[in-house]
C-alpha atoms as a PDB file:
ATOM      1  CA  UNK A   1     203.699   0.075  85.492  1.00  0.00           C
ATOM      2  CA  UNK A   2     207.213  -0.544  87.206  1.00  0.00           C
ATOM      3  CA  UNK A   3     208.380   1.778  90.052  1.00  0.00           C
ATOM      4  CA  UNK A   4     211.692   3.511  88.515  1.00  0.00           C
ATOM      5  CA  UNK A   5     213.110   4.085  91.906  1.00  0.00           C
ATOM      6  CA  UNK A   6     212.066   1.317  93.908  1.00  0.00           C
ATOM      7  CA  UNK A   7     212.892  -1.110  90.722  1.00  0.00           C
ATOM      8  CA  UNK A   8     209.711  -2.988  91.005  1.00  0.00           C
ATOM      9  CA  UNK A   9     206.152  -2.893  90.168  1.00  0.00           C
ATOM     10  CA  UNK A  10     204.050  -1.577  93.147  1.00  0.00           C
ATOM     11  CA  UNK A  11     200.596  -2.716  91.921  1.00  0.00           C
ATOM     12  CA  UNK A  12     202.270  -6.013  90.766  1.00  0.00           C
ATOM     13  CA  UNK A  13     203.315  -6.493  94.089  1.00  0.00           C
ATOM     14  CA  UNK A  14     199.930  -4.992  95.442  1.00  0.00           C
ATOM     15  CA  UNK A  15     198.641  -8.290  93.556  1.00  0.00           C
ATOM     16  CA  UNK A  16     201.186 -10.490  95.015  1.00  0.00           C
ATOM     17  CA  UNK A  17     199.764  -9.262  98.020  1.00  0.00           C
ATOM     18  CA  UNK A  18     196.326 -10.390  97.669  1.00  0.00           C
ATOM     19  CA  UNK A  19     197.192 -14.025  96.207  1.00  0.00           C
ATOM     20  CA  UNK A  20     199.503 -14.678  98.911  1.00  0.00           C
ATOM     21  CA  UNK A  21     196.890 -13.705 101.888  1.00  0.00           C
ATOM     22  CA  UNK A  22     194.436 -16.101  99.985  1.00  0.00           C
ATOM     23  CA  UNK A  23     196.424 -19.137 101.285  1.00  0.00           C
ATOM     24  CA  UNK A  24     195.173 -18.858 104.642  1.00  0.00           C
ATOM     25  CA  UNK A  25     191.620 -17.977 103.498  1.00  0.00           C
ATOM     26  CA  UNK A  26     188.423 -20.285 102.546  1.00  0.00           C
ATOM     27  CA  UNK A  27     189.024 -20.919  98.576  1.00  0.00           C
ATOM     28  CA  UNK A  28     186.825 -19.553  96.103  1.00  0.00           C
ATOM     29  CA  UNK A  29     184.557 -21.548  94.069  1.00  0.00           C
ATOM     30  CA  UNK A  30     185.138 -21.356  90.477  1.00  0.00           C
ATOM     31  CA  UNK A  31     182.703 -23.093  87.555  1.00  0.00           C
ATOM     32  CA  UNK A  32     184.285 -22.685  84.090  1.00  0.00           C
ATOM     33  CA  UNK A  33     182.261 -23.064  80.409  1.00  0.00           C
ATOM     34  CA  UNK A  34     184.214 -24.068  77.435  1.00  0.00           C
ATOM     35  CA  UNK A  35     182.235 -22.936  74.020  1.00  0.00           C
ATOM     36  CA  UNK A  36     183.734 -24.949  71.608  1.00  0.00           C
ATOM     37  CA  UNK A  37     182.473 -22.639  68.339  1.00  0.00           C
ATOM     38  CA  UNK A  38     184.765 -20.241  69.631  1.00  0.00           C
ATOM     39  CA  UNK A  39     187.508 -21.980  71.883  1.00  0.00           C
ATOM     40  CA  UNK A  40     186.374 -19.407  74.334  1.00  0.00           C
ATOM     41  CA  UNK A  41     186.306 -19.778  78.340  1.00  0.00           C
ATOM     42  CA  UNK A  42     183.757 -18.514  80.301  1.00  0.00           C
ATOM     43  CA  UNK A  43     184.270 -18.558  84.231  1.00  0.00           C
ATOM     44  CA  UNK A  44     182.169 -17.832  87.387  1.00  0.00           C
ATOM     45  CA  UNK A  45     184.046 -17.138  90.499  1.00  0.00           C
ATOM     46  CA  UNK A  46     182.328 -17.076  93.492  1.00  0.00           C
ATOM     47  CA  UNK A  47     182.544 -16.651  97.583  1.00  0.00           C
ATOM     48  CA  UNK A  48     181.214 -19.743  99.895  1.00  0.00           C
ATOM     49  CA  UNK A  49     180.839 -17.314 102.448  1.00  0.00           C
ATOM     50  CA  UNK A  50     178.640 -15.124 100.756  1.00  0.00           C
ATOM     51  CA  UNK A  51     177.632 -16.473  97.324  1.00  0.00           C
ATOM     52  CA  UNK A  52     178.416 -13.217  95.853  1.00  0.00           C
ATOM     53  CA  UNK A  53     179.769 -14.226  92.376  1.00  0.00           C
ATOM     54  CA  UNK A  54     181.503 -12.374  89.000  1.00  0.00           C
ATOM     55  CA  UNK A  55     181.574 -13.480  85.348  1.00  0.00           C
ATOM     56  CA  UNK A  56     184.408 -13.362  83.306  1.00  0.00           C
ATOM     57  CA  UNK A  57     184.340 -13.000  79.324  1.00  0.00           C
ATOM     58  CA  UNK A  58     180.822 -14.427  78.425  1.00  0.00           C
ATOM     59  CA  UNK A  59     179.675 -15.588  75.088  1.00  0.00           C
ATOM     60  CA  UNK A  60     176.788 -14.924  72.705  1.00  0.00           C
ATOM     61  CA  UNK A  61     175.961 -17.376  70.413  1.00  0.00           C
ATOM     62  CA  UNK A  62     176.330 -16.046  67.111  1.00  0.00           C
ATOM     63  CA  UNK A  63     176.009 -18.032  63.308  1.00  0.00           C
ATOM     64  CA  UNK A  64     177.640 -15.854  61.000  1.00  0.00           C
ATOM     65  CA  UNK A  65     176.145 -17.348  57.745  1.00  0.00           C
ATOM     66  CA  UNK A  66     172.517 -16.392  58.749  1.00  0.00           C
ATOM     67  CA  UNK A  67     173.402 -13.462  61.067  1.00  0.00           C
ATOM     68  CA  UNK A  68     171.180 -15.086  63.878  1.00  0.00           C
ATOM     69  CA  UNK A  69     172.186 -14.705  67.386  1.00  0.00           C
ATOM     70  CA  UNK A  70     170.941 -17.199  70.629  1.00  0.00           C
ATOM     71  CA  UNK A  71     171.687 -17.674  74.452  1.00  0.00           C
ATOM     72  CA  UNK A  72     172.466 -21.269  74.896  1.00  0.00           C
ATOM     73  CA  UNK A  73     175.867 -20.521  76.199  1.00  0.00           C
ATOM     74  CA  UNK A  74     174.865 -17.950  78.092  1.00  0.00           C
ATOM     75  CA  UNK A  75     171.879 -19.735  79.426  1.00  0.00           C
ATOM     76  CA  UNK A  76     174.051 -22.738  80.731  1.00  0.00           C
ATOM     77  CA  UNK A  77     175.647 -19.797  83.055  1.00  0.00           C
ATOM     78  CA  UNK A  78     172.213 -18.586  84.311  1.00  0.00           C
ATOM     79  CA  UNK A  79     171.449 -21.984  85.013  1.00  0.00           C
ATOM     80  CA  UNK A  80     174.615 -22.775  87.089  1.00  0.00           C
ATOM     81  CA  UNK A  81     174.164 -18.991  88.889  1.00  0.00           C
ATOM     82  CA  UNK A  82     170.358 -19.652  89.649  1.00  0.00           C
ATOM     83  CA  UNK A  83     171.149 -23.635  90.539  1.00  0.00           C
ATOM     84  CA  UNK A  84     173.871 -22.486  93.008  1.00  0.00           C
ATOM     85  CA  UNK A  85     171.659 -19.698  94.529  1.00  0.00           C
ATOM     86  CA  UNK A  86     174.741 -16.811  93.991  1.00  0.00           C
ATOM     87  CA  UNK A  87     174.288 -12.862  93.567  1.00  0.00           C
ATOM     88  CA  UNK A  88     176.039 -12.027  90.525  1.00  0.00           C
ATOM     89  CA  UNK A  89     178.462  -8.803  91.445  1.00  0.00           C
ATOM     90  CA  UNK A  90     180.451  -8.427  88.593  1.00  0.00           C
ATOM     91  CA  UNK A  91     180.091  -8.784  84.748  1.00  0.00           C
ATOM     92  CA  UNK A  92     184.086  -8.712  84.166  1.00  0.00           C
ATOM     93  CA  UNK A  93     185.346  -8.226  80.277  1.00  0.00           C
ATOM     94  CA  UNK A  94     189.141  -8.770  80.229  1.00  0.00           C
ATOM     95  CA  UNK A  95     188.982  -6.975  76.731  1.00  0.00           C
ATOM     96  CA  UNK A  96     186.930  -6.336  73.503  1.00  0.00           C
ATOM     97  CA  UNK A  97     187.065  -9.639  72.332  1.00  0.00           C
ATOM     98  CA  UNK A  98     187.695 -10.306  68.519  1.00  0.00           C
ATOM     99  CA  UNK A  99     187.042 -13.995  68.518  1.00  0.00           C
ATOM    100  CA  UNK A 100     183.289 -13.913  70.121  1.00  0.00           C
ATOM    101  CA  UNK A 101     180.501 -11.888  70.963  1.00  0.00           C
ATOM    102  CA  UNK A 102     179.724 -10.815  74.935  1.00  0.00           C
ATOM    103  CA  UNK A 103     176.634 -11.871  76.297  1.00  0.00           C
ATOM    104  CA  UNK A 104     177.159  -9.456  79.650  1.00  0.00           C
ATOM    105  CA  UNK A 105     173.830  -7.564  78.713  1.00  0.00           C
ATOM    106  CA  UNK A 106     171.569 -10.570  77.972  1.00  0.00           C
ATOM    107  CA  UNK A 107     173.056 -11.814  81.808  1.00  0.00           C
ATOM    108  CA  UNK A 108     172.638  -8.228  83.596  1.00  0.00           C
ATOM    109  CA  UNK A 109     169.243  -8.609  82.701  1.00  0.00           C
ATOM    110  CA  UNK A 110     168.792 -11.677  83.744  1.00  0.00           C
ATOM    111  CA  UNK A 111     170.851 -12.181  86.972  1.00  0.00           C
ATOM    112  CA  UNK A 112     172.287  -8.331  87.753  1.00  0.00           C
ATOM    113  CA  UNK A 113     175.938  -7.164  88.215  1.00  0.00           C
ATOM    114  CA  UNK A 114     177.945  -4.392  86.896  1.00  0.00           C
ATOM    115  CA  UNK A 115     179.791  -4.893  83.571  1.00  0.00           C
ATOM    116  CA  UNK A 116     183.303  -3.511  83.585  1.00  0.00           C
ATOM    117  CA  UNK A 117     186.086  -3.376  81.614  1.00  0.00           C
ATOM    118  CA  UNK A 118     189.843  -1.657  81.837  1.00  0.00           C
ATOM    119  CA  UNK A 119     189.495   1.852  80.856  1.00  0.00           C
ATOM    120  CA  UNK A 120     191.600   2.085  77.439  1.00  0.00           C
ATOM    121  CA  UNK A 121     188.232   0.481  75.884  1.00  0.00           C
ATOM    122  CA  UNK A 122     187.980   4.297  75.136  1.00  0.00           C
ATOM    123  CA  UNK A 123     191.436   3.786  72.907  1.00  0.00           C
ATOM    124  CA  UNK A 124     189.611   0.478  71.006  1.00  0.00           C
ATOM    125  CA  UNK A 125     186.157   2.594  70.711  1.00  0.00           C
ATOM    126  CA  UNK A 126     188.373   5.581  69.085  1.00  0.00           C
ATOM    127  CA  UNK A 127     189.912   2.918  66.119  1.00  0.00           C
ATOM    128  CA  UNK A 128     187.230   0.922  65.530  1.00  0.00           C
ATOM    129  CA  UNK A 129     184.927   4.018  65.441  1.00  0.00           C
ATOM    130  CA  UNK A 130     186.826   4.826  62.996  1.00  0.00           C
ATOM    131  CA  UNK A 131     187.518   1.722  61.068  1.00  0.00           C
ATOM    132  CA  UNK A 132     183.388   0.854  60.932  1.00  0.00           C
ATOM    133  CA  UNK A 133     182.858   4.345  60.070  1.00  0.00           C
ATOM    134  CA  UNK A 134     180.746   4.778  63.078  1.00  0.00           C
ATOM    135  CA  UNK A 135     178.814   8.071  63.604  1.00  0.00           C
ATOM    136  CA  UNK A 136     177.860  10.730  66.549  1.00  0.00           C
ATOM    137  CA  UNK A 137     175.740   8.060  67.657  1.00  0.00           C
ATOM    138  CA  UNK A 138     178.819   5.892  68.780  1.00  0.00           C
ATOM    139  CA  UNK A 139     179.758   6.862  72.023  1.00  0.00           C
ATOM    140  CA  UNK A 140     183.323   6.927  72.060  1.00  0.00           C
ATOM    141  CA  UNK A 141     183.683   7.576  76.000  1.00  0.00           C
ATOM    142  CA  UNK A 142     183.173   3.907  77.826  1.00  0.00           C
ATOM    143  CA  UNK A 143     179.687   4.915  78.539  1.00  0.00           C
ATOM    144  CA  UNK A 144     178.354   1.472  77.015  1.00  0.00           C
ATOM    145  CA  UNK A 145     179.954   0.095  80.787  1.00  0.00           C
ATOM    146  CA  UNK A 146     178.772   0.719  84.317  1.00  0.00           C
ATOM    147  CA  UNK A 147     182.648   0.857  85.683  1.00  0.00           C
ATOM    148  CA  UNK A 148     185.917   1.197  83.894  1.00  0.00           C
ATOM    149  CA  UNK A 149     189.064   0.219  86.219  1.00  0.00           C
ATOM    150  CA  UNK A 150     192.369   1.938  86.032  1.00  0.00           C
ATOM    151  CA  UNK A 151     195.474  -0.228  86.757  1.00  0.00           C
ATOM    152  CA  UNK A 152     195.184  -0.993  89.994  1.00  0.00           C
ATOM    153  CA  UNK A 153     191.898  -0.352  90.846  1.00  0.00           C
ATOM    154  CA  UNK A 154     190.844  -2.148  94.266  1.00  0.00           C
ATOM    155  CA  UNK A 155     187.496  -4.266  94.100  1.00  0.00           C
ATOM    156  CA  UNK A 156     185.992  -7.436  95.507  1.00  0.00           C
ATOM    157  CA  UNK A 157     183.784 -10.680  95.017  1.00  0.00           C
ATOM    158  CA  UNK A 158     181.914 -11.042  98.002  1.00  0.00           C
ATOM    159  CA  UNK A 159     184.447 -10.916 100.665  1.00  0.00           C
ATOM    160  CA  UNK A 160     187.301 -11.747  98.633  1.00  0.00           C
ATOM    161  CA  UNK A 161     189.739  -8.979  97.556  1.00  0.00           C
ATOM    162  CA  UNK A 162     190.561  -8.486  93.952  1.00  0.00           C
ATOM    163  CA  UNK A 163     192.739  -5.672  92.004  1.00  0.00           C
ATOM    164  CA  UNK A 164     192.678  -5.006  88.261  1.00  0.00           C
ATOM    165  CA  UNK A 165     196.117  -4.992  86.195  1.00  0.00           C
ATOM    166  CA  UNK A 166     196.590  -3.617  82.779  1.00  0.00           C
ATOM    167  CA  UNK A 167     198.188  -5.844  80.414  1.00  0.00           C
ATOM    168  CA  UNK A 168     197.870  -4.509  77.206  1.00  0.00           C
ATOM    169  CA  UNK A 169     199.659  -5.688  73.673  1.00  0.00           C
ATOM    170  CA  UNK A 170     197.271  -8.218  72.379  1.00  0.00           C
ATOM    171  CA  UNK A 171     195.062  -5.089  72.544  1.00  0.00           C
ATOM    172  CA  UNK A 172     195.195  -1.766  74.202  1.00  0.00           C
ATOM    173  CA  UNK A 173     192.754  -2.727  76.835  1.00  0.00           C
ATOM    174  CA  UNK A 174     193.236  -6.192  78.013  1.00  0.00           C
ATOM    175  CA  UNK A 175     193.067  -6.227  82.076  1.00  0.00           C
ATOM    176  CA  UNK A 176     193.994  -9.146  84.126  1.00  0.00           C
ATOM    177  CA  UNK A 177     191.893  -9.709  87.562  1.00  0.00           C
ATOM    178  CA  UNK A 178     193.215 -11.057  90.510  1.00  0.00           C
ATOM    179  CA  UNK A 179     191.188 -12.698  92.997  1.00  0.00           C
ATOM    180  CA  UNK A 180     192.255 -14.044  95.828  1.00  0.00           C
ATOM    181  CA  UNK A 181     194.923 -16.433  94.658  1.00  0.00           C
ATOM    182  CA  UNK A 182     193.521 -17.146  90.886  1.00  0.00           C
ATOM    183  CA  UNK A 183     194.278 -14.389  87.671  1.00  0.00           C
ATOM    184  CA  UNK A 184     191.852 -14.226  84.759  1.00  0.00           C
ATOM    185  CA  UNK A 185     194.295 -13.467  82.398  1.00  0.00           C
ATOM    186  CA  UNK A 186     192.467 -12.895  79.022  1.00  0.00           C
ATOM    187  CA  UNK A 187     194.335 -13.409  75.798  1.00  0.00           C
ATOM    188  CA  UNK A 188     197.467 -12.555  77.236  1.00  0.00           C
ATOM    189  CA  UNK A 189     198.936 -15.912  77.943  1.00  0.00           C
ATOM    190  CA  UNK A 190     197.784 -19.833  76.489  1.00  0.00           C
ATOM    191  CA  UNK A 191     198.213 -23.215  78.302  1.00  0.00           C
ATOM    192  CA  UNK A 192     202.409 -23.306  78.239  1.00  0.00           C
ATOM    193  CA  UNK A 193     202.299 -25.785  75.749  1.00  0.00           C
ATOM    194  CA  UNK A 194     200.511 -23.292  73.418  1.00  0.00           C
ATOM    195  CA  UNK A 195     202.359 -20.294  74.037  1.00  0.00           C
ATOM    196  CA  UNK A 196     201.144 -16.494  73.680  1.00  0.00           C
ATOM    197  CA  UNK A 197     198.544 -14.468  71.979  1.00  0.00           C
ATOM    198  CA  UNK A 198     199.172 -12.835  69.015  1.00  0.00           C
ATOM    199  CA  UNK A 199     199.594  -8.954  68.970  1.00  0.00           C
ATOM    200  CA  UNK A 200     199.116  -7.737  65.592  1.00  0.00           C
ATOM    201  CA  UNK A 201     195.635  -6.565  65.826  1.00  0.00           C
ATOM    202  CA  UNK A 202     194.879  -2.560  65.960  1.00  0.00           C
ATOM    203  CA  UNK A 203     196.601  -1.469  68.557  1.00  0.00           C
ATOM    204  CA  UNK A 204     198.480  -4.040  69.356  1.00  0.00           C
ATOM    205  CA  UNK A 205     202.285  -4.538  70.012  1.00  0.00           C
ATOM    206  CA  UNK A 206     204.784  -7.342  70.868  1.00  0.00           C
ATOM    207  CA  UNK A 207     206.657  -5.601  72.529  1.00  0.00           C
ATOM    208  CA  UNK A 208     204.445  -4.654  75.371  1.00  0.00           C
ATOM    209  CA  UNK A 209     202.763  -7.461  75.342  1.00  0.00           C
ATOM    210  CA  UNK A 210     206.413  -9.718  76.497  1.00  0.00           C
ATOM    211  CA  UNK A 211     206.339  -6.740  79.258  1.00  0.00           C
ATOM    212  CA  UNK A 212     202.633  -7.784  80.346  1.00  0.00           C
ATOM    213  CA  UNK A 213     203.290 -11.012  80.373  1.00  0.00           C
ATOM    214  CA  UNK A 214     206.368 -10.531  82.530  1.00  0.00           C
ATOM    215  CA  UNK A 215     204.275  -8.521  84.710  1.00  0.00           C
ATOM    216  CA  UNK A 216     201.959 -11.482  85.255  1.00  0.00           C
ATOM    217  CA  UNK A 217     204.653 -13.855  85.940  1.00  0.00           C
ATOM    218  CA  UNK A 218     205.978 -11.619  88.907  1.00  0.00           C
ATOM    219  CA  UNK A 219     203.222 -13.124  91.113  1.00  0.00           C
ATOM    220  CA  UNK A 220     203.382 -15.967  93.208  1.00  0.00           C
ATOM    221  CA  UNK A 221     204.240 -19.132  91.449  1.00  0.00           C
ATOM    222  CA  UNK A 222     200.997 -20.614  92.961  1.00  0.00           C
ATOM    223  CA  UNK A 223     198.950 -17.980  91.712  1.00  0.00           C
ATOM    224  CA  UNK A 224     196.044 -19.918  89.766  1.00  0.00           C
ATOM    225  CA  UNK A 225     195.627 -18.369  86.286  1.00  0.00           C
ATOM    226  CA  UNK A 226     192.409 -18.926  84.211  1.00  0.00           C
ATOM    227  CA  UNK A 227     192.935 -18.349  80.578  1.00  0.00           C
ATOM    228  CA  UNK A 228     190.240 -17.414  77.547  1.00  0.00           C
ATOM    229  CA  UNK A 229     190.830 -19.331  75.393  1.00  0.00           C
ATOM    230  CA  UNK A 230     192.602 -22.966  74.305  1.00  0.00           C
ATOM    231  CA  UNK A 231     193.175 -24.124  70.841  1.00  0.00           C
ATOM    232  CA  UNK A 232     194.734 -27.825  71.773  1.00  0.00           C
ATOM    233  CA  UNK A 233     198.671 -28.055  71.395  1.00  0.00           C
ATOM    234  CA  UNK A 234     199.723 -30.275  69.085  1.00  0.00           C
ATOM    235  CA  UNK A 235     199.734 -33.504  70.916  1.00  0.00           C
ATOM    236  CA  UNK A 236     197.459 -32.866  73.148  1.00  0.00           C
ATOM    237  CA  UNK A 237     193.845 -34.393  73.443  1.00  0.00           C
ATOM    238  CA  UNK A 238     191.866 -32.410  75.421  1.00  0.00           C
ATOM    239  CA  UNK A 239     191.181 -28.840  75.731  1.00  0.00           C
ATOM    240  CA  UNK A 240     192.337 -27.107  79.078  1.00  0.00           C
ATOM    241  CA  UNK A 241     192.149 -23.750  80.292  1.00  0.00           C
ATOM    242  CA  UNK A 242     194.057 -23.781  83.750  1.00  0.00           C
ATOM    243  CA  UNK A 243     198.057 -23.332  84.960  1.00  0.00           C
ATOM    244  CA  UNK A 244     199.827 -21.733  87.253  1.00  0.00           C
ATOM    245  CA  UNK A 245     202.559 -18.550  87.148  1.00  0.00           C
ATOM    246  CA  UNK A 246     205.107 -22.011  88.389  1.00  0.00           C
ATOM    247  CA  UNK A 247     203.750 -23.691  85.297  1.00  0.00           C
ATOM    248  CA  UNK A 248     203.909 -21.247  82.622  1.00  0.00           C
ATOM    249  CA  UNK A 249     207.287 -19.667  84.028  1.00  0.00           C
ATOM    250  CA  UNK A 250     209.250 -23.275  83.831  1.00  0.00           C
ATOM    251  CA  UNK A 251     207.595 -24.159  80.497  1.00  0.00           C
ATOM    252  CA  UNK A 252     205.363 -21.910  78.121  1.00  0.00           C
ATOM    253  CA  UNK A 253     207.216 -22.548  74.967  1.00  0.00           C
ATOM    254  CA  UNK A 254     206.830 -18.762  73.655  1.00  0.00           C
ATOM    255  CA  UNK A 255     208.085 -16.899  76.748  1.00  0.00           C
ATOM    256  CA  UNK A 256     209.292 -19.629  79.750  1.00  0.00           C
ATOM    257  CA  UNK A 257     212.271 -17.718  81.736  1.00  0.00           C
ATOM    258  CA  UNK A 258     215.096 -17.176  80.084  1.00  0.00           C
ATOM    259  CA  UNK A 259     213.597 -15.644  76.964  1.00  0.00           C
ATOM    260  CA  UNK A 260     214.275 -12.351  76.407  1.00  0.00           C
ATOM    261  CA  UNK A 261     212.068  -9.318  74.841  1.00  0.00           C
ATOM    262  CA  UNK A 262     214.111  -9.220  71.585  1.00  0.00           C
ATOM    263  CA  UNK A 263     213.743 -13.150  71.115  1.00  0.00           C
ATOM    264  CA  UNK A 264     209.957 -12.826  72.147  1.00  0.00           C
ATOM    265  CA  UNK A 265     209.389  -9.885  69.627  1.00  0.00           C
ATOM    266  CA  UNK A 266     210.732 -11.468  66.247  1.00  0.00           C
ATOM    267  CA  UNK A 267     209.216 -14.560  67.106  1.00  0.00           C
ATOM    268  CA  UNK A 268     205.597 -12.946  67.734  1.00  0.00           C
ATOM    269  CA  UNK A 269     206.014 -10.873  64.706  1.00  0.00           C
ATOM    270  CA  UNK A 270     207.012 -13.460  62.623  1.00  0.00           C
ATOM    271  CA  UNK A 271     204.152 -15.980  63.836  1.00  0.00           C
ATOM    272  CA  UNK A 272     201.728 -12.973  63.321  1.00  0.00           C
ATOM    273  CA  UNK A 273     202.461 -12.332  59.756  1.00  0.00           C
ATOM    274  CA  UNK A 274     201.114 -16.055  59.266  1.00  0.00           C
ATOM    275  CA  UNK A 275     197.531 -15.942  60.775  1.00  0.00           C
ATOM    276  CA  UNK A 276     194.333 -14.837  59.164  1.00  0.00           C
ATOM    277  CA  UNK A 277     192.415 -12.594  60.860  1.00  0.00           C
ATOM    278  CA  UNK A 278     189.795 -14.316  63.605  1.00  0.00           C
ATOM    279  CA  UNK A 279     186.211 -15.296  61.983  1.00  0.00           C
ATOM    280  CA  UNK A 280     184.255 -13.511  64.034  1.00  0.00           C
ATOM    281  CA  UNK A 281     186.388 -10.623  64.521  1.00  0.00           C
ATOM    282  CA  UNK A 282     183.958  -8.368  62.764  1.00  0.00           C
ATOM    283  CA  UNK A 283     181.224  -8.832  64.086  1.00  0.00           C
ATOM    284  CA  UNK A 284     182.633  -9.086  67.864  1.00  0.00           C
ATOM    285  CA  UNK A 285     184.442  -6.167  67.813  1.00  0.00           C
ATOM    286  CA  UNK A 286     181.269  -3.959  66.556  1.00  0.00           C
ATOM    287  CA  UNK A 287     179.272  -5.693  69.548  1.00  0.00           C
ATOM    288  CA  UNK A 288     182.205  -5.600  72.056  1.00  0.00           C
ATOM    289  CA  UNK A 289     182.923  -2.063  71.866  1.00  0.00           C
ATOM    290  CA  UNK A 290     179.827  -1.244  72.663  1.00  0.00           C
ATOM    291  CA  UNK A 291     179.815  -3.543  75.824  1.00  0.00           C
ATOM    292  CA  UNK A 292     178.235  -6.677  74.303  1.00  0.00           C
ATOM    293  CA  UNK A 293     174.832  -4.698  73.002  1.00  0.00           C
ATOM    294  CA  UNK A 294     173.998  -4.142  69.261  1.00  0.00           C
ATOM    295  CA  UNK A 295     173.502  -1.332  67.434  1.00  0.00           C
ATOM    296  CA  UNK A 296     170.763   0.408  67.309  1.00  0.00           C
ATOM    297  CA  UNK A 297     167.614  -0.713  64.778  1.00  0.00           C
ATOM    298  CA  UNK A 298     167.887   1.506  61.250  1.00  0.00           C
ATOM    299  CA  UNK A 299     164.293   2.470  60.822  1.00  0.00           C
ATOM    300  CA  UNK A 300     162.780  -0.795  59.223  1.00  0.00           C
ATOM    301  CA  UNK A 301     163.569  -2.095  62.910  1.00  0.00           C
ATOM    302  CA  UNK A 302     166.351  -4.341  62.075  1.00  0.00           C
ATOM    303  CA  UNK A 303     169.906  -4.015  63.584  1.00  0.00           C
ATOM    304  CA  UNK A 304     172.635  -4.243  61.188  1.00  0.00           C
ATOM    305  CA  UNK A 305     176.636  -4.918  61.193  1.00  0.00           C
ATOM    306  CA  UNK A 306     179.132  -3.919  59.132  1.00  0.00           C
ATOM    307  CA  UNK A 307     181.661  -5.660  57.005  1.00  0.00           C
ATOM    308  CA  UNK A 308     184.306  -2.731  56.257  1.00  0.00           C
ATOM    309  CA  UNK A 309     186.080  -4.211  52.495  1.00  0.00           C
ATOM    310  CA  UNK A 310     189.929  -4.021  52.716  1.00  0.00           C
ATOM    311  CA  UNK A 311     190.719  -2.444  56.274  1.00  0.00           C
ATOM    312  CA  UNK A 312     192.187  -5.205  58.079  1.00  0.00           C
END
């Protein structure tokens, strides 16, 4: 990530870059969907000047108990995209979610856009190929996506820029993307009174995620940052999913300045060993990997999941 000679992060600053020349420019509009089922965030960012739009982490309704899945989240989005007469560009994953289930291919259909995701998907598909016991049939090579981004990969909504960072920990794959002056941040960082994500699932590390984080909070203290999720802090009576690099620098009780990696580690570690695994992280992480679709029908015609006994 960081520039050994230079001391600094060139696609950070690349970043910085982008939010910074977004003060002078005509905002963005952006329409944001809380589904409560999952404390997920779904947002839509688009361009007044040409309604091109993008959709980040989308959500398909899923019951567990009955193993029935629906669109009513998804359809709210449709109906805010078709109501606001945008183009949808972009179907943007910030990772392979293990909390809820991507509706990107139920949306392609219906309004367009190419679905991407970072690149080290291929390092989730290769672990959970495993761990599901998936066969020959399971592409393993990102093919379920139309783009995979590399750190730093240049890209736009309309005519504003954008550049994709890797900030992995809470998984291998998690990107951020910056767009004009607001970051979709994924799992990577909670309202500040909330803290961090966890980083204990496959793949996952502590560790790098304090060094993602840190990476993040190198942009502009006005840089807008749009989060995935919110639980509600203790104390707090109403769900929000929107702070600043200012905000969460001064006062995100897990990693505000001042905390180092050390302190951040054995805290995250510790917290970790506490928490159950996510409810729907079995399902969603069979469906995510492969870019939001389900497997394939067996030969009665029926798709199926699998519950693995013991693995995680």
């Amino acid at each position: 990530m960081a520039d050994p000679v230079a001391g600094r992060d060139p696609i950070a600053a690349q970043a910085a870059d982008i939010v910074e020349a977004a003060a002078g420019a005509s905002p963005a509009r952006i329409r944001s969907f809380f589904d409560e089922a999952t404390f997920t965030v779904t947002h839509v960012i688009s361009d007044p000047a040409t309604g091109k739009a993008a959709i980040i982490d989308s959500v398909l309704d899923f019951d567990p108990a009955s193993g029935r899945t629906s669109y009513g989240s998804a359809d709210q989005v449709i109906d805010y995209v078709r109501e606001a007469g945008l183009e949808v560009e972009w179907l943007l994953e910030t990772h392979a979610h293990a909390d809820h289930l991507s509706a990107a291919p139920y949306l392609q259909e219906k309004l367009g856009g190419t679905l991407a995701i970072g690149r080290h998907i291929l390092t989730v598909q290769q672990v959970f190929g495993k761990i599901f016991n998936e066969g020959t049939q399971f592409a393993r090579d990102g093919s379920q996506f139309d783009r995979l981004f590399d750190d730093g990969d240049r890209f736009s909504v309309g005519s504003i820029p954008a550049i994709a960072l890797h900030v992995p920990g809470h998984t291998p794959a998690d990107m951020a993307y910056v767009i004009g002056n607001h970051a979709f941040i994924g799992d990577t960082l909670f309202m500040p009174d909330y803290g961090t994500a966890r980083a204990d699932f496959p793949g996952g590390d502590a560790g790098t995620l304090f060094r993602s984080i840190r990476r993040l909070l190198t942009l502009p203290d006005e840089t807008r940052l749009h989060l995935c999720h919110d639980y509600k802090a203790p104390g707090r009576d109403h769900y929000a999913w929107e702070t600043s690099v200012g905000e969460e620098r001064k006062g995100n009780i897990h990693v505000h300045d001042g905390v180092g990696e050390g302190e951040f580690v054995s805290m995250r570690e510790a917290r970790d060993a506490t928490l159950g695994m996510p409810r729907l992280i079995l399902p969603s992480i069979q469906v995510n990997m492969r870019g939001g679709h389900l497997p394939e029908p067996e030969e009665n015609g029926t798709r199926y999941l699998k519950l693995p006994l013991n693995m995680l």
